[in-house]
N, C-alpha and C. Protein backbone atom coordinates (compact mmCIF):
# COMPACT_ATOMS: atom_id res chain seq x y z
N UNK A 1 0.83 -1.19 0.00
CA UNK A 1 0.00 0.00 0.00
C UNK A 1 0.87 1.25 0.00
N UNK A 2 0.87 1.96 -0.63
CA UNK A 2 1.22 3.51 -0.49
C UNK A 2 1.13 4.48 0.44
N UNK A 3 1.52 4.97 0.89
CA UNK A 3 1.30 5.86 2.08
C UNK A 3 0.42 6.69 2.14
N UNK A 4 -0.18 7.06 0.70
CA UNK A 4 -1.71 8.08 0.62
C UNK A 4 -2.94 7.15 1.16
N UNK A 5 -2.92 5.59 0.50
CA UNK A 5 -3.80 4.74 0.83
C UNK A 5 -3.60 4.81 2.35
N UNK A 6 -2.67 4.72 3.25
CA UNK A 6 -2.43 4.20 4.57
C UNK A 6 -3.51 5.36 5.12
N UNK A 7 -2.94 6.52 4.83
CA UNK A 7 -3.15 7.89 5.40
C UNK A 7 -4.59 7.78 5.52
N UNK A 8 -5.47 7.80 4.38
CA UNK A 8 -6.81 7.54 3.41
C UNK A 8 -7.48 6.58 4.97
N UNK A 9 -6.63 5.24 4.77
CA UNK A 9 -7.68 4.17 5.73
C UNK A 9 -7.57 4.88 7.27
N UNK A 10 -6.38 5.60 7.71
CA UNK A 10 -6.11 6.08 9.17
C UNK A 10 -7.62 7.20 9.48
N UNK A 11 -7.70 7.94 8.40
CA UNK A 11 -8.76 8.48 8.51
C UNK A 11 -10.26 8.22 8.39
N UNK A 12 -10.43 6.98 8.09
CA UNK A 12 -11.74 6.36 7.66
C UNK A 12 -11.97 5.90 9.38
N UNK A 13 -10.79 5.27 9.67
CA UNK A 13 -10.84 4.70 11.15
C UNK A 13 -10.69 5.68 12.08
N UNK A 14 -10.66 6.67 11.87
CA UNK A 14 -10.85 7.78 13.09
C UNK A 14 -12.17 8.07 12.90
N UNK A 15 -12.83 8.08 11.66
CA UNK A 15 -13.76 8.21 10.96
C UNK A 15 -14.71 7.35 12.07
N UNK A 16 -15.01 6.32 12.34
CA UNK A 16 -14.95 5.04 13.21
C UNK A 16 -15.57 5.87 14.86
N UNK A 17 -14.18 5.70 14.88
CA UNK A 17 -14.13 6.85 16.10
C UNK A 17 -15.16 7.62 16.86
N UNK A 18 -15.25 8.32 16.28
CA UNK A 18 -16.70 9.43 15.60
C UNK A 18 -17.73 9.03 16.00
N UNK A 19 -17.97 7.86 15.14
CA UNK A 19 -19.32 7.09 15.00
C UNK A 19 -19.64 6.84 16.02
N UNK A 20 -18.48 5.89 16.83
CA UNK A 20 -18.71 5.37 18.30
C UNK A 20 -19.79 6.69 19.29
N UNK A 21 -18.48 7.81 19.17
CA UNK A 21 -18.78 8.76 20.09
C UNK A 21 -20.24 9.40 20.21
N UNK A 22 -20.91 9.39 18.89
CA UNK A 22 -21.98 9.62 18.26
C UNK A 22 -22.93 8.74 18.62
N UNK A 23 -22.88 7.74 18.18
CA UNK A 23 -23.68 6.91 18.34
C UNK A 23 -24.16 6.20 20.01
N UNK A 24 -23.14 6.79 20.87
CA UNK A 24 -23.00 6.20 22.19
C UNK A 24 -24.08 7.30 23.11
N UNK A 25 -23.96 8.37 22.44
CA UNK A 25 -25.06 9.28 22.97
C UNK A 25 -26.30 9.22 23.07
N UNK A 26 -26.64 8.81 21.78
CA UNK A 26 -27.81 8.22 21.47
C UNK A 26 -29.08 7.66 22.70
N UNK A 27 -28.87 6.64 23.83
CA UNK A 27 -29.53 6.31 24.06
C UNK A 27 -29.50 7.57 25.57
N UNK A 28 -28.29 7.76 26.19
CA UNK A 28 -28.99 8.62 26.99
C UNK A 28 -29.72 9.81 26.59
N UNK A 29 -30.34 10.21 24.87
CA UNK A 29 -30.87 11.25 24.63
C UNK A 29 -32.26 10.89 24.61
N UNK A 30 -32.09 9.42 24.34
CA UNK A 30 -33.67 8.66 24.50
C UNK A 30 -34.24 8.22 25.53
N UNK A 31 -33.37 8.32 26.42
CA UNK A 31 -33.70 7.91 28.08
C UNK A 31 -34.31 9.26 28.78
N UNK A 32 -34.25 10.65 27.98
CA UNK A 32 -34.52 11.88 28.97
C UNK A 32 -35.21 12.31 28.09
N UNK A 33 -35.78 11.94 27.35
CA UNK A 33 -36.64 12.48 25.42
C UNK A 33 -38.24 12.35 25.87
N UNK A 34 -39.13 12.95 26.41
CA UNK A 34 -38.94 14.14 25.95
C UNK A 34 -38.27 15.38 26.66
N UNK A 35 -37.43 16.13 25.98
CA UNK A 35 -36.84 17.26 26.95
C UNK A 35 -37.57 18.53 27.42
N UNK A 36 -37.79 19.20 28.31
CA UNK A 36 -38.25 19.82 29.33
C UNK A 36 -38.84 21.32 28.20
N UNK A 37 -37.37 21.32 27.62
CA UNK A 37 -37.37 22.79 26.88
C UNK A 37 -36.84 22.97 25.47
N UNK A 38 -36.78 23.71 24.62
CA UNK A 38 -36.11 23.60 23.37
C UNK A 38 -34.81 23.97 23.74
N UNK A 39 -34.24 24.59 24.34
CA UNK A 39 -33.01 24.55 24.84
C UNK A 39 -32.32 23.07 25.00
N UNK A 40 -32.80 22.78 25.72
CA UNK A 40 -31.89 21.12 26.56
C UNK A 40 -32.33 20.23 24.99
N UNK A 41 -33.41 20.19 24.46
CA UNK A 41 -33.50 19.21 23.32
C UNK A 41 -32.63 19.94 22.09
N UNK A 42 -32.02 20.97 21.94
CA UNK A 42 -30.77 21.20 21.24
C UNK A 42 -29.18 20.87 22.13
N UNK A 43 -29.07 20.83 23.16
CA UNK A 43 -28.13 20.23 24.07
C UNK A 43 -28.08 18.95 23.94
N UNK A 44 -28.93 18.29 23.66
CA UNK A 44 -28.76 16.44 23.88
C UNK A 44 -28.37 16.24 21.89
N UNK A 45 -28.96 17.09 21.24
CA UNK A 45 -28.74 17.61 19.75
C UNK A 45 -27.32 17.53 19.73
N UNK A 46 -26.64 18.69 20.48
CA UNK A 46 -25.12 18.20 19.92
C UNK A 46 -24.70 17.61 20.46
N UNK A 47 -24.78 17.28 21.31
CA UNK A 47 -23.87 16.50 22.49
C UNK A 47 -23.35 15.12 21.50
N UNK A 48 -24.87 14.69 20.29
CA UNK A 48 -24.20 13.35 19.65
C UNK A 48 -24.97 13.60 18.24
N UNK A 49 -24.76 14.65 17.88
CA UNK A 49 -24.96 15.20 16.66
C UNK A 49 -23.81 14.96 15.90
N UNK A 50 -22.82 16.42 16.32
CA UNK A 50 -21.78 16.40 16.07
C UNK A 50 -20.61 15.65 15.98
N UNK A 51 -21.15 14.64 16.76
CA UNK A 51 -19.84 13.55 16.44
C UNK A 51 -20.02 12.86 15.34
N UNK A 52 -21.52 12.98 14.71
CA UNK A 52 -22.23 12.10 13.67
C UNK A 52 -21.74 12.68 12.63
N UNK A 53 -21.86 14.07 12.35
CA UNK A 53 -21.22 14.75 10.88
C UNK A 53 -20.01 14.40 10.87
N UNK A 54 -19.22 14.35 12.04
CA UNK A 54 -17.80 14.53 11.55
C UNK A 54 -17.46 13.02 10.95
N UNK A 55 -18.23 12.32 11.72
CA UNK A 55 -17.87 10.64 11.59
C UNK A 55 -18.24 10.04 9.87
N UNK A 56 -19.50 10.70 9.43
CA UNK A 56 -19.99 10.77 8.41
C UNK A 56 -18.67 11.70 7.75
N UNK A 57 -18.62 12.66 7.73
CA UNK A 57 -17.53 13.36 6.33
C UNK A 57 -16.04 12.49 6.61
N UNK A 58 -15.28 12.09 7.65
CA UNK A 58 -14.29 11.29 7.68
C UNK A 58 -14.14 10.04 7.13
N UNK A 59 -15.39 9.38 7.27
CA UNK A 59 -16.04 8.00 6.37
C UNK A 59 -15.79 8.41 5.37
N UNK A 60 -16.44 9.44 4.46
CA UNK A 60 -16.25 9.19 2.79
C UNK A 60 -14.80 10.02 2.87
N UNK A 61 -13.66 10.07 3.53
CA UNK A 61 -12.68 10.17 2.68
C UNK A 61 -12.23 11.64 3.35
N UNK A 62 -12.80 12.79 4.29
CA UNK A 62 -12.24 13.93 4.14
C UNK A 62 -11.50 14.73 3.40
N UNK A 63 -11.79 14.48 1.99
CA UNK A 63 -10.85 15.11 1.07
C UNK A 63 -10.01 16.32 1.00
N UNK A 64 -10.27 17.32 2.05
CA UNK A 64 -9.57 18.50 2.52
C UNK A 64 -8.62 18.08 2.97
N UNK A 65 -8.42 16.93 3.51
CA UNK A 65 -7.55 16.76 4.64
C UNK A 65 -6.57 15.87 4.17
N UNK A 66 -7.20 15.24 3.24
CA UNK A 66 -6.19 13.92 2.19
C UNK A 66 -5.21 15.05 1.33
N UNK A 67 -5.91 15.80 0.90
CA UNK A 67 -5.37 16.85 -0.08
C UNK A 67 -4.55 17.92 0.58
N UNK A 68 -4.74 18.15 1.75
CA UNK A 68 -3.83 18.98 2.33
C UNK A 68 -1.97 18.20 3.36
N UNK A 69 -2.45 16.49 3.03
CA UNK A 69 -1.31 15.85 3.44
C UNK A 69 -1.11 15.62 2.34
N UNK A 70 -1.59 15.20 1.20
CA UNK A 70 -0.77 14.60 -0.37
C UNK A 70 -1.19 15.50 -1.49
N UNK A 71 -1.07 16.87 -1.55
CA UNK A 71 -1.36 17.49 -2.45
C UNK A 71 -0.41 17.19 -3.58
N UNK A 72 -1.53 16.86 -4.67
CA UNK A 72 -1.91 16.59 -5.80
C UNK A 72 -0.09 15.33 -6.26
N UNK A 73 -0.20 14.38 -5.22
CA UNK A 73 0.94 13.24 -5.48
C UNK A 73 -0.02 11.91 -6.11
N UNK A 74 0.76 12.07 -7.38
CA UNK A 74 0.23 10.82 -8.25
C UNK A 74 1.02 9.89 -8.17
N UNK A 75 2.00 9.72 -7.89
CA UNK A 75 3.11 8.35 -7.11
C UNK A 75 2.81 7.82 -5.64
């Protein structure tokens, strides 16, 4: 494997990561659902939101980030 590929899978698996963190939130947002106020039901929102986008754009590849370690290397 090439070191862009290595780089590529390191980030899919942080990618991973993410998901966990994301996804682990999940049930204590369903254990306190319904929330009191629109406030706290945007609080339990990011708390495992945000780990979801990032986990999602790292999955397909973060291409900013591939491209800013291997800009534009075709070897």
């Amino acid at each position: 494997m090439k070191p862009k590929d290595i780089f590529k899978l390191a980030v899919r698996l942080l990618g991973l990561v993410f998901l966990y963190q994301g996804l682990s939130g999940i049930p204590q947002f369903l254990m306190f659902f319904p929330p009191s106020n629109v406030q706290e039901f945007f609080t339990y929102l990011l708390h495992f939101g945000w780990p979801l986008l990032v986990a999602f754009w790292l999955l397909c590849g973060a291409p900013p980030i591939v491209r800013l370690a291997y800009p534009d290397s075709e070897s």
